[in-house]
C-alpha atoms as a PDB file:
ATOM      1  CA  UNK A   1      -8.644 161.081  -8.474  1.00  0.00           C
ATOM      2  CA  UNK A   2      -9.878 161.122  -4.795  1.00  0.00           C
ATOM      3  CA  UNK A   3     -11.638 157.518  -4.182  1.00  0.00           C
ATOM      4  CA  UNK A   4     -14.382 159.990  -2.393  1.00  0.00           C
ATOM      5  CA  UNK A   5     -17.380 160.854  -5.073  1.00  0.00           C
ATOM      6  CA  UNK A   6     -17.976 164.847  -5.514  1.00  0.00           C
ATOM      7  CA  UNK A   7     -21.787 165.265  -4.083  1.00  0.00           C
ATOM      8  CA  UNK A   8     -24.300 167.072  -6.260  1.00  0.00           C
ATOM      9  CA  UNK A   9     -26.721 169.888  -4.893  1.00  0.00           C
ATOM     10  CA  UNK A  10     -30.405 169.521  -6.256  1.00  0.00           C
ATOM     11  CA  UNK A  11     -31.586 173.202  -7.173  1.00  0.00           C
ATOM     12  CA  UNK A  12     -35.102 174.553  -6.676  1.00  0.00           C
ATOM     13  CA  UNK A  13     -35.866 173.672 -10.736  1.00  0.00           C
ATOM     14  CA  UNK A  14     -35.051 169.986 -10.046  1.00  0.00           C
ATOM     15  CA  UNK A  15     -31.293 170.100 -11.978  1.00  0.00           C
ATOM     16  CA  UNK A  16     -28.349 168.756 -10.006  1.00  0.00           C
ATOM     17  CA  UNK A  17     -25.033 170.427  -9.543  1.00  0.00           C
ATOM     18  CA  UNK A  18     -21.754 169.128  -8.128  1.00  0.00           C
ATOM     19  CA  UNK A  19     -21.024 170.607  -4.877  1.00  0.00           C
ATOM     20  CA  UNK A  20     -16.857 170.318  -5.536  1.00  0.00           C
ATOM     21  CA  UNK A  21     -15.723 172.275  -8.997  1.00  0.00           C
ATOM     22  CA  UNK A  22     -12.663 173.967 -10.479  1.00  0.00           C
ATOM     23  CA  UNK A  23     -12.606 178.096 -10.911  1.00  0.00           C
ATOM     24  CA  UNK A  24     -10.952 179.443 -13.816  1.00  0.00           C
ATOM     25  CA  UNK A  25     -10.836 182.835 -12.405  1.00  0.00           C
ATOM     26  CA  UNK A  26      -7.516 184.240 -12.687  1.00  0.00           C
ATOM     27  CA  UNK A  27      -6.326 181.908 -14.997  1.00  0.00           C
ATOM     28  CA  UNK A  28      -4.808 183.548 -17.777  1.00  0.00           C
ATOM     29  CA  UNK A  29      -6.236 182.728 -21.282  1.00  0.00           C
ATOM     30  CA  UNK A  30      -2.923 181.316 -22.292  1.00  0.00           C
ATOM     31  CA  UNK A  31      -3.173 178.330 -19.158  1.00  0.00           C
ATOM     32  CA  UNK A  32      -6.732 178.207 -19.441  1.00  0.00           C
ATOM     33  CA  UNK A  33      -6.946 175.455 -21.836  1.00  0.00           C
ATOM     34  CA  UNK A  34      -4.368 172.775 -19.710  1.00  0.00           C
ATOM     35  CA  UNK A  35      -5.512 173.973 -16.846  1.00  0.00           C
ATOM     36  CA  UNK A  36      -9.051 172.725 -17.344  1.00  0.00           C
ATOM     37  CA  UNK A  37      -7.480 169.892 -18.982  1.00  0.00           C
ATOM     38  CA  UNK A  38      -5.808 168.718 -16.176  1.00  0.00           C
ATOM     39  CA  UNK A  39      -8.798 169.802 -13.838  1.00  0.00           C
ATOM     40  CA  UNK A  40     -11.048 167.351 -15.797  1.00  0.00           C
ATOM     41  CA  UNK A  41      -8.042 164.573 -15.811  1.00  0.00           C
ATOM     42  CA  UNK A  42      -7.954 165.010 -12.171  1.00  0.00           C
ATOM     43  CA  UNK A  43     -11.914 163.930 -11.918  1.00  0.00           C
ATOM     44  CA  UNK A  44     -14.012 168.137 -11.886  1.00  0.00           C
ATOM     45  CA  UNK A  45     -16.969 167.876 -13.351  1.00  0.00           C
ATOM     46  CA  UNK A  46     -17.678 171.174 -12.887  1.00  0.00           C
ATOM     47  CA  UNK A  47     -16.387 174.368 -14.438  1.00  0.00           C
ATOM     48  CA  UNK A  48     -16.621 177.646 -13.188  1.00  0.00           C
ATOM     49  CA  UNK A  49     -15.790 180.847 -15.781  1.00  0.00           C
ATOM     50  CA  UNK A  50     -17.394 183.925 -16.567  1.00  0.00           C
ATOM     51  CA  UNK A  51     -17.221 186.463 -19.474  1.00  0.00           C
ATOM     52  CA  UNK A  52     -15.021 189.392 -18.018  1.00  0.00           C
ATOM     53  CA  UNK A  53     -12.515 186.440 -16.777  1.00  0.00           C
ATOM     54  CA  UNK A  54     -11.486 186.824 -20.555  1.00  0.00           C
ATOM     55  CA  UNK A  55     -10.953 182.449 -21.218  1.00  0.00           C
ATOM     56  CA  UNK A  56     -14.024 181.009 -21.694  1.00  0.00           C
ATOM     57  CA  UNK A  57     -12.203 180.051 -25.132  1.00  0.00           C
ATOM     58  CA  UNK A  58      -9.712 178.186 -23.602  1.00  0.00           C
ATOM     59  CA  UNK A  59     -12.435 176.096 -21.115  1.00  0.00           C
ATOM     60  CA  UNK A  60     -14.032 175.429 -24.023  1.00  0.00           C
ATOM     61  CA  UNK A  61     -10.574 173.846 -26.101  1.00  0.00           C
ATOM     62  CA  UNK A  62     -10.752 171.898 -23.199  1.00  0.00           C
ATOM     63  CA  UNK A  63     -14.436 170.567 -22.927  1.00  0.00           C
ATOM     64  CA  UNK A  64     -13.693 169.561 -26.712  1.00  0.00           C
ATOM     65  CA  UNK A  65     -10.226 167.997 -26.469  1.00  0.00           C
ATOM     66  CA  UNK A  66     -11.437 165.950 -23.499  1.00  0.00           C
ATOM     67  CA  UNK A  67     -14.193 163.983 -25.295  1.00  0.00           C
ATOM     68  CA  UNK A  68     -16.674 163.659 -22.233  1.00  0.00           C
ATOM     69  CA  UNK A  69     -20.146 162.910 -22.482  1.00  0.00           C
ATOM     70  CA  UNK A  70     -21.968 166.444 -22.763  1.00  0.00           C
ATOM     71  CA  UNK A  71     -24.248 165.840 -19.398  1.00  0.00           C
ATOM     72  CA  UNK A  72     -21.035 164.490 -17.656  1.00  0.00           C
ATOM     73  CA  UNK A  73     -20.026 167.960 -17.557  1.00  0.00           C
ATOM     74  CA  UNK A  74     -21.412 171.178 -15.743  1.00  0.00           C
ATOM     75  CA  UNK A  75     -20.193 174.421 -17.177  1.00  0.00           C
ATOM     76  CA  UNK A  76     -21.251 178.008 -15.530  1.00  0.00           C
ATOM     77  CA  UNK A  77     -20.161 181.217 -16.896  1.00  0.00           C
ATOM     78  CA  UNK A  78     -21.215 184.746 -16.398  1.00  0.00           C
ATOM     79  CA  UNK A  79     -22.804 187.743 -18.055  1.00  0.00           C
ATOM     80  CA  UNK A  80     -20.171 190.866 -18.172  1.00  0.00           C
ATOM     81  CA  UNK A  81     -21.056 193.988 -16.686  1.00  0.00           C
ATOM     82  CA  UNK A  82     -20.625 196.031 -20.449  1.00  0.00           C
ATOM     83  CA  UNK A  83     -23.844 193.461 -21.186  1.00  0.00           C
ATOM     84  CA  UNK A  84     -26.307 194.540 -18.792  1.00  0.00           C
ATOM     85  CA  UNK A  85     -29.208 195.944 -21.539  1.00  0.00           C
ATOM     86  CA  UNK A  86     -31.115 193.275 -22.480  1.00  0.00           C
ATOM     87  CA  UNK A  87     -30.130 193.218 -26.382  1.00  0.00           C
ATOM     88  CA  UNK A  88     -26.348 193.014 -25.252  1.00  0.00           C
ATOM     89  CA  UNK A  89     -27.056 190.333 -22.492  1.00  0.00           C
ATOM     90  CA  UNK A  90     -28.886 188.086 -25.431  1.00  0.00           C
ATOM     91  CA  UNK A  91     -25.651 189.037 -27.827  1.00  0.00           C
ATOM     92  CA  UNK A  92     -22.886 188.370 -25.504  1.00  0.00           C
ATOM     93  CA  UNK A  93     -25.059 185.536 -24.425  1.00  0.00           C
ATOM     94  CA  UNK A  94     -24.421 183.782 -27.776  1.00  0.00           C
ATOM     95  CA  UNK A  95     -20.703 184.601 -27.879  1.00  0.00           C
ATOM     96  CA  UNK A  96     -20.160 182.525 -24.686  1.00  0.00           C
ATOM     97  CA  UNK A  97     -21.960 179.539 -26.377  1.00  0.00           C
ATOM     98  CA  UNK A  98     -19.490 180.104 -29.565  1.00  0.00           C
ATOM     99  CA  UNK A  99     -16.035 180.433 -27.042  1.00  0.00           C
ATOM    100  CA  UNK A 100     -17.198 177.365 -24.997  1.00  0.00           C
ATOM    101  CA  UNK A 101     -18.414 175.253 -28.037  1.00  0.00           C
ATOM    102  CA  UNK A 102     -21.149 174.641 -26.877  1.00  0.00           C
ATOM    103  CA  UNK A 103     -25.134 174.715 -27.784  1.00  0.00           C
ATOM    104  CA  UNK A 104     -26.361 175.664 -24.005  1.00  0.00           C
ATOM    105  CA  UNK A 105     -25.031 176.396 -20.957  1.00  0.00           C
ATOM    106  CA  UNK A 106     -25.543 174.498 -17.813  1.00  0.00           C
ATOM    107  CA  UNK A 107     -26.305 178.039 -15.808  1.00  0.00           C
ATOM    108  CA  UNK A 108     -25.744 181.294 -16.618  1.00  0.00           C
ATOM    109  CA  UNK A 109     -25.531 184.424 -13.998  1.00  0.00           C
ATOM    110  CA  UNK A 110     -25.885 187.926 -13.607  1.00  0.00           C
ATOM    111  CA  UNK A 111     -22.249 188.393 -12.611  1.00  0.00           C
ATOM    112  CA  UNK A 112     -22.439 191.882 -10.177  1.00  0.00           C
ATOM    113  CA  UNK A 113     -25.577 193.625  -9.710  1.00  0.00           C
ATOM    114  CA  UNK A 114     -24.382 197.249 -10.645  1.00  0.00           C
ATOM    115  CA  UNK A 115     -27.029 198.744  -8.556  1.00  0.00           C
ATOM    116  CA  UNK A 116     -25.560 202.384  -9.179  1.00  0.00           C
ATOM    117  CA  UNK A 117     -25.366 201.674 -13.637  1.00  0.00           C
ATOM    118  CA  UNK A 118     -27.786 201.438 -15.471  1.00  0.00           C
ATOM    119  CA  UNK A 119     -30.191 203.519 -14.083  1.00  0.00           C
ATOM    120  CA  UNK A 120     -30.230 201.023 -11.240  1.00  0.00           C
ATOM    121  CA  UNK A 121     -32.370 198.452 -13.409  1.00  0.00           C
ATOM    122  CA  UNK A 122     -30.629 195.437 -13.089  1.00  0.00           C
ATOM    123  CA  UNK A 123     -34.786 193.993 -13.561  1.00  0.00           C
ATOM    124  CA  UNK A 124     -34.723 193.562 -17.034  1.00  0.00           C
ATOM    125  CA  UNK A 125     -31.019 192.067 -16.984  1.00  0.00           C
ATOM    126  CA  UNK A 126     -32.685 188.955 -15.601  1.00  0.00           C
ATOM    127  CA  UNK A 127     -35.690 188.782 -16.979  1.00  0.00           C
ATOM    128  CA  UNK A 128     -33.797 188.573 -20.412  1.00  0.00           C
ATOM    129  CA  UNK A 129     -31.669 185.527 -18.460  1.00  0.00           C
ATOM    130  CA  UNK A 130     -34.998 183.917 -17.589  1.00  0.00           C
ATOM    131  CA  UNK A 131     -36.356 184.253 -20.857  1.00  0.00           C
ATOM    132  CA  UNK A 132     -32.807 182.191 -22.224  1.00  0.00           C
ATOM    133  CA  UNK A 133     -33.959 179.496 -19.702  1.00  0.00           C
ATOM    134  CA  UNK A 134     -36.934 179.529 -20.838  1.00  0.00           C
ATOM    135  CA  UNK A 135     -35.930 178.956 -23.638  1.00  0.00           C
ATOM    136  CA  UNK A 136     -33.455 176.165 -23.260  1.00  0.00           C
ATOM    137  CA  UNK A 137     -30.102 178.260 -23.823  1.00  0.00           C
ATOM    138  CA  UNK A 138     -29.356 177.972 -20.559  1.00  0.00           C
ATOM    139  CA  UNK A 139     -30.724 175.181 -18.687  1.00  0.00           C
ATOM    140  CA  UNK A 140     -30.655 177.345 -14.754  1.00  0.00           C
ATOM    141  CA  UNK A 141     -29.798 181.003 -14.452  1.00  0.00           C
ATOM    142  CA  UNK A 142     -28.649 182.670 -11.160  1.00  0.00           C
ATOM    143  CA  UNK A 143     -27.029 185.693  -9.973  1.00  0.00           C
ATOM    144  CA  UNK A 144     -23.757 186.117  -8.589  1.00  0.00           C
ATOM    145  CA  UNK A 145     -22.827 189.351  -5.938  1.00  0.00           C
ATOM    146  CA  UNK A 146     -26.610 190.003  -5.046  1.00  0.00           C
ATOM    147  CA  UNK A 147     -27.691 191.452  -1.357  1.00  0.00           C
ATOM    148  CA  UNK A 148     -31.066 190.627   0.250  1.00  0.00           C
ATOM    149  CA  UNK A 149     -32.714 193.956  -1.175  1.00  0.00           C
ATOM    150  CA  UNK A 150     -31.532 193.078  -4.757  1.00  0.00           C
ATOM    151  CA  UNK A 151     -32.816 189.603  -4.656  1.00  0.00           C
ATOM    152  CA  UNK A 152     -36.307 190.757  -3.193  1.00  0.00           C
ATOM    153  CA  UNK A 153     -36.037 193.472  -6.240  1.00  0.00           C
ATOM    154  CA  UNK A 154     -35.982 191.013  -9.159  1.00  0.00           C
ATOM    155  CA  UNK A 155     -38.415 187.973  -7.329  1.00  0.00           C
ATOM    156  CA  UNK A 156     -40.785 190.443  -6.829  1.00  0.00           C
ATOM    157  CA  UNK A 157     -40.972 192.067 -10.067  1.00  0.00           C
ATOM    158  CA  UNK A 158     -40.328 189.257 -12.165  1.00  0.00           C
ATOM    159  CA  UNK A 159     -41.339 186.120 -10.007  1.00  0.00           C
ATOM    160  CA  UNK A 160     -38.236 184.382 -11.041  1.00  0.00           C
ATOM    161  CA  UNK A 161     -36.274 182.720  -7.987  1.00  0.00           C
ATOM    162  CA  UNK A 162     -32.342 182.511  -9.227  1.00  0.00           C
ATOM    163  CA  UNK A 163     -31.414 178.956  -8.782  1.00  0.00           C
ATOM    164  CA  UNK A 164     -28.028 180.113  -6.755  1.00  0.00           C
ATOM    165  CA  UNK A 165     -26.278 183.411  -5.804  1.00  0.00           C
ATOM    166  CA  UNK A 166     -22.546 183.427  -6.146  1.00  0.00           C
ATOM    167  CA  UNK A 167     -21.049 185.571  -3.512  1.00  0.00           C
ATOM    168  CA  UNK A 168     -17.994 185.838  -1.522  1.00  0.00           C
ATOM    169  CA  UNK A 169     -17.419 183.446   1.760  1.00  0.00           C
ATOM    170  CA  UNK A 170     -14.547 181.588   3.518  1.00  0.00           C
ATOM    171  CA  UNK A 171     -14.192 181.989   7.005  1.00  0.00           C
ATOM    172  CA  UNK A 172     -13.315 185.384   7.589  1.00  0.00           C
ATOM    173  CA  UNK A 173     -16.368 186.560   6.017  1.00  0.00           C
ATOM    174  CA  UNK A 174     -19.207 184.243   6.104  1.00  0.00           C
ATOM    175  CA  UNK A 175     -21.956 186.456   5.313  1.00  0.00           C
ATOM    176  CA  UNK A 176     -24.497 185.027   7.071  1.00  0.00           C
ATOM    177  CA  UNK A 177     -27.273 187.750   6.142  1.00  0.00           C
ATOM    178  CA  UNK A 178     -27.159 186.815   2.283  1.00  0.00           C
ATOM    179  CA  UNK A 179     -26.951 183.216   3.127  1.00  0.00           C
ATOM    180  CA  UNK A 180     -29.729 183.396   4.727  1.00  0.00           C
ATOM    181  CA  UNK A 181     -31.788 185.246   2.753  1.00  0.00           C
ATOM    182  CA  UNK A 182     -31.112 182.820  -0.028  1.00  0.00           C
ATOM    183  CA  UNK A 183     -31.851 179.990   2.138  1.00  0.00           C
ATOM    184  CA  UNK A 184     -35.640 181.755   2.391  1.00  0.00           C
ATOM    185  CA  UNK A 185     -35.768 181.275  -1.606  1.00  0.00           C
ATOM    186  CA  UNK A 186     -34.533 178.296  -2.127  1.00  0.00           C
ATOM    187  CA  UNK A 187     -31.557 179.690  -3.444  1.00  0.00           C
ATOM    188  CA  UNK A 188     -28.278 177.875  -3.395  1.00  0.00           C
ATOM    189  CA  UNK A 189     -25.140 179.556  -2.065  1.00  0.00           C
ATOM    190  CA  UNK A 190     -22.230 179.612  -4.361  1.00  0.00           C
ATOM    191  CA  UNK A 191     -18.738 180.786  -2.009  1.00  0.00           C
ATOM    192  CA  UNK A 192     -16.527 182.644  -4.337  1.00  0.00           C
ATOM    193  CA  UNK A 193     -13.106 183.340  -2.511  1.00  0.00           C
ATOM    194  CA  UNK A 194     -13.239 180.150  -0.198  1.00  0.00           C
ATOM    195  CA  UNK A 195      -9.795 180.589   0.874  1.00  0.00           C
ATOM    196  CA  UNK A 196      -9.895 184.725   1.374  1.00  0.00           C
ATOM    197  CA  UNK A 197      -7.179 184.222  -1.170  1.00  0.00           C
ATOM    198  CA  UNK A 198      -5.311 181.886   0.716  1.00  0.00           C
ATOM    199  CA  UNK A 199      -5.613 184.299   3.683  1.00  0.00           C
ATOM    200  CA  UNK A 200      -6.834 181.917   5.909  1.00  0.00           C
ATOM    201  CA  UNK A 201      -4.546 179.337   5.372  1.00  0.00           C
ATOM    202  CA  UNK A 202      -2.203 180.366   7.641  1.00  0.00           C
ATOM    203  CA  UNK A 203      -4.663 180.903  10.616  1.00  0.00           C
ATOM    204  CA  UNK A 204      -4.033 179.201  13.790  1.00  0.00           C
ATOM    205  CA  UNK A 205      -7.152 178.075  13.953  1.00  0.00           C
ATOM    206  CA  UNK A 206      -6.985 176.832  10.715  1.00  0.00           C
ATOM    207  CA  UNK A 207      -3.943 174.773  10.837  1.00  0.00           C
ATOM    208  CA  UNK A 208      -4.641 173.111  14.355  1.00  0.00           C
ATOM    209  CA  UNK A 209      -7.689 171.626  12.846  1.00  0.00           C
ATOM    210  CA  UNK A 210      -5.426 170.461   9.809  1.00  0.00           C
ATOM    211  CA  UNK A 211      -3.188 168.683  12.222  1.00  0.00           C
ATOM    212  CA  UNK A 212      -5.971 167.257  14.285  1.00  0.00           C
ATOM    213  CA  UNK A 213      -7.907 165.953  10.885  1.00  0.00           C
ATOM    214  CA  UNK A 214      -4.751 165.132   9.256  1.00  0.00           C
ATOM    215  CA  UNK A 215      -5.294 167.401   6.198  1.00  0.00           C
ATOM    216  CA  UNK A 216      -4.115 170.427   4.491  1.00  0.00           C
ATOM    217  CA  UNK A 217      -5.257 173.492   5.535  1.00  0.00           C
ATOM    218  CA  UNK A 218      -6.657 174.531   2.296  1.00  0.00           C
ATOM    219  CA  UNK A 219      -8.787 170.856   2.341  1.00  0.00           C
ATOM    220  CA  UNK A 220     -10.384 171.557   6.023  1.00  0.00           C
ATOM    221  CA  UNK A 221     -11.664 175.269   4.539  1.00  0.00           C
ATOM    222  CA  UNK A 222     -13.138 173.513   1.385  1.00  0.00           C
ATOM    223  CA  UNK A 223     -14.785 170.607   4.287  1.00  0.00           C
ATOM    224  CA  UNK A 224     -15.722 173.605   6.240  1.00  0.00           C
ATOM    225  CA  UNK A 225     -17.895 175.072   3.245  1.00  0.00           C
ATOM    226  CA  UNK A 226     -19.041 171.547   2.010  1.00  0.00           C
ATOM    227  CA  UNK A 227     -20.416 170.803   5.465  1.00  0.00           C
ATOM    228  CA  UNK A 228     -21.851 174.128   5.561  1.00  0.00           C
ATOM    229  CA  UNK A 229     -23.694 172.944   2.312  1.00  0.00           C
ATOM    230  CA  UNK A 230     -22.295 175.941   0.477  1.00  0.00           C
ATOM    231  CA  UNK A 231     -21.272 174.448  -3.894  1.00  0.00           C
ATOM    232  CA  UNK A 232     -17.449 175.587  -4.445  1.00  0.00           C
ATOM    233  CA  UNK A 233     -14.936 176.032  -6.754  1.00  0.00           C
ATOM    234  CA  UNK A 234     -10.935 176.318  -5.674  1.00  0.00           C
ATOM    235  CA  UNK A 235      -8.840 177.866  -8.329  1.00  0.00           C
ATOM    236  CA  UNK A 236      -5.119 176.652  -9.330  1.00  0.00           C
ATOM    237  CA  UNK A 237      -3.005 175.997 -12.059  1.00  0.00           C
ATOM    238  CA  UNK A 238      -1.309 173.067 -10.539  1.00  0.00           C
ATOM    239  CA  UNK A 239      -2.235 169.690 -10.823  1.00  0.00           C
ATOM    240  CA  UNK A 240      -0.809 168.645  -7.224  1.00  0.00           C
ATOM    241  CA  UNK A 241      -3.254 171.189  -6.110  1.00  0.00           C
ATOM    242  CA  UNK A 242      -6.124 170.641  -8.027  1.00  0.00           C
ATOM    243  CA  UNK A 243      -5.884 166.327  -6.586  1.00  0.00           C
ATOM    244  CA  UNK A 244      -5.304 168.115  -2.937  1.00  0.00           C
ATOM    245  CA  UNK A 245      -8.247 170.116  -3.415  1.00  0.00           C
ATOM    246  CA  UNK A 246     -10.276 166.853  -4.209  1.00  0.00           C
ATOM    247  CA  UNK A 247      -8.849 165.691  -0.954  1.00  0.00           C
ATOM    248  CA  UNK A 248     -11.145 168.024   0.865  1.00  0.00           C
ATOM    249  CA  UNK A 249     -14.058 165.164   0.043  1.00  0.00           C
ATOM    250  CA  UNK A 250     -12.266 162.497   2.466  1.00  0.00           C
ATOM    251  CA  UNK A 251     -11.844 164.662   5.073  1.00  0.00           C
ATOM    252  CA  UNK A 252     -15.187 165.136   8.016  1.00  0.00           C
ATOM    253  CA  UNK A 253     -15.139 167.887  10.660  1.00  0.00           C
ATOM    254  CA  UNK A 254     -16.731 167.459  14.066  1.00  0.00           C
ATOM    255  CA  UNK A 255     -19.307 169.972  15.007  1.00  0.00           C
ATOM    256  CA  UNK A 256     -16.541 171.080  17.714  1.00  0.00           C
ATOM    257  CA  UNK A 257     -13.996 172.181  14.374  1.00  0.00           C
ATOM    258  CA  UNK A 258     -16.900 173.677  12.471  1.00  0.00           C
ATOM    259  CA  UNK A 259     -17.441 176.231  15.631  1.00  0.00           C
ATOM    260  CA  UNK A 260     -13.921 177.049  15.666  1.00  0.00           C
ATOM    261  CA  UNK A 261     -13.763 177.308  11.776  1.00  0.00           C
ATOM    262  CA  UNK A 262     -17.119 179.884  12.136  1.00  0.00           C
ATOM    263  CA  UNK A 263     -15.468 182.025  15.563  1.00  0.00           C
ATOM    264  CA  UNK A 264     -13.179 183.088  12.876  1.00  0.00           C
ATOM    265  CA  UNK A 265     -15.533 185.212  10.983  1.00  0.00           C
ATOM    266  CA  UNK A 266     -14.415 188.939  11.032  1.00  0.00           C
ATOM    267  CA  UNK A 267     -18.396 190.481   9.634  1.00  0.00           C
ATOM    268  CA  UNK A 268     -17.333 192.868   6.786  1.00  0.00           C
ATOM    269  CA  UNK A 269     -13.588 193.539   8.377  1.00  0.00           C
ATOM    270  CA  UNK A 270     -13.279 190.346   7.064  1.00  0.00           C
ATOM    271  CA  UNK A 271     -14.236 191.032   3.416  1.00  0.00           C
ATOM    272  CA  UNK A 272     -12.105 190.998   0.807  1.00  0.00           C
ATOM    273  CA  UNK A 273     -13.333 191.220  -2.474  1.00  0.00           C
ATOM    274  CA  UNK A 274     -15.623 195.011  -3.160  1.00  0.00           C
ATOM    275  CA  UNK A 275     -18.826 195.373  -1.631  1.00  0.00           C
ATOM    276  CA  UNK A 276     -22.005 194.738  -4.523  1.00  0.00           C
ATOM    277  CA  UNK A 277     -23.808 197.715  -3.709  1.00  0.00           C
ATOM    278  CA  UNK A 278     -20.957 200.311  -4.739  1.00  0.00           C
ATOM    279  CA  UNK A 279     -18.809 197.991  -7.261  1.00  0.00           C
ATOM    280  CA  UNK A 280     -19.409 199.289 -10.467  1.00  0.00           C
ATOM    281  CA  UNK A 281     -16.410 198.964 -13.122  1.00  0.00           C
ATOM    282  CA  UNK A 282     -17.478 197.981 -16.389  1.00  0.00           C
ATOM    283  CA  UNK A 283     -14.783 196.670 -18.452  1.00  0.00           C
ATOM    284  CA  UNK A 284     -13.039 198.414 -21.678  1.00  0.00           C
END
């Protein structure tokens, strides 16, 4: 592992999460198991899955096979969009306990909005995650994909504030206008995509700061967001990878690199995963 420690973020309910984790999207549910295996050899603490990524079984052979300390660990999944009633959020709730093994879940998120589904109510979705809270299921519960309008929606009518919002960022698209309105609740910004899917890795841009830093480019985009103070979560089934990835903690950007990195934002050209207020596909 990196001799660099990963930092933790403190949330707005006083729990701590490491900036620096390892995605599992993607990953099919036959690698799933080494992957976060070799993720957790390689020093991640933090595991990022969700229901409809179809493998929180195999991140949770690996939690058990690995032998660490429960509270060493910080494990996030997400609820499906088939689950939005509350009965078959609470249900499908329980069945991610059962494939990760364990008895609660570090945090727990709304995982797309699906503002034009279920009658629009996507309300009662999280008051049933606030009530698992609550409850001690899940120790924080966020949202992932949510604009401005649907965050205002479920703080005003529940009073809940989501501990983070997971939503697509890397260079090319920083979307400033959610970041900011999380920033006005507290809200932590989780950057799904940090790499625009390795889009940005060939940039110019990109790869002059590389050389000047002495990095990868995939390690200055991960400094850019860390810097930035957004919590991310790279993605690969390599272990070479996974250790480079790491590398992003040893590496510092001047404010001069972090203006070039931002002067490559493209506003929603720039986009490339669907836009939250017309996604809807509910899986089979």
């Amino acid at each position: 592992m990196t001799g660099a420690t990963v930092p933790t973020i403190t949330l707005h309910d006083q729990t701590t999460i490491p900036q620096l984790g390892f995605g599992v999207f993607q990953v099919p549910p036959a690698d799933t198991a080494r992957a976060v295996s070799e993720a957790l050899e390689a020093g991640y603490r933090h595991i990022d899955t969700a229901q409809m990524y179809g493998n929180e079984a195999g991140v949770g052979e690996a939690l058990a096979a690995a032998g660490l300390p429960r509270e060493e660990v910080y494990v996030t999944s997400k609820l499906s969009n088939a689950s939005h009633r509350p009965d078959d959020a609470r249900r499908s709730f329980e069945e991610t306990l059962e494939r990760l093994r364990l008895d609660r879940i570090d945090l727990f998120l709304i995982h797309w909005p699906l503002p034009t589904r279920y009658d629009g109510d996507f309300v009662s979705t999280w008051q049933t995650l606030a009530e698992l809270a609550k409850e001690g299921r899940a120790t924080s519960v966020g949202v992932s994909n949510f604009q401005p309008d649907h965050l205002d929606r479920i703080v005003q009518e529940t009073g809940v504030v989501p501990v983070v919002n997971q939503v697509e960022v890397h260079p090319y698209f920083r979307n400033e206008t959610v970041r900011a309105a999380n920033a006005g609740y507290e809200i932590a910004t989780e950057a799904w995509s940090p790499i625009a899917r390795g889009a940005v890795l060939d940039d110019p841009t990109v790869v002059r700061v590389a050389d000047e830093v002495g990095a990868t480019p995939s390690q200055v985009t991960l400094r850019w967001h860390l810097q930035r103070g957004d919590i991310v979560f790279p993605k690969s089934v390599r272990a070479e990878r996974m250790r480079e990835n790491l590398g992003a903690l040893e590496v510092e950007l001047s404010d001069q690199q972090m203006a070039a990195l931002d002067g490559l934002d493209r506003g929603e050209d720039g986009r490339c995963g669907p836009h939250p207020d017309t996604f809807d596909r509910i899986p089979d």
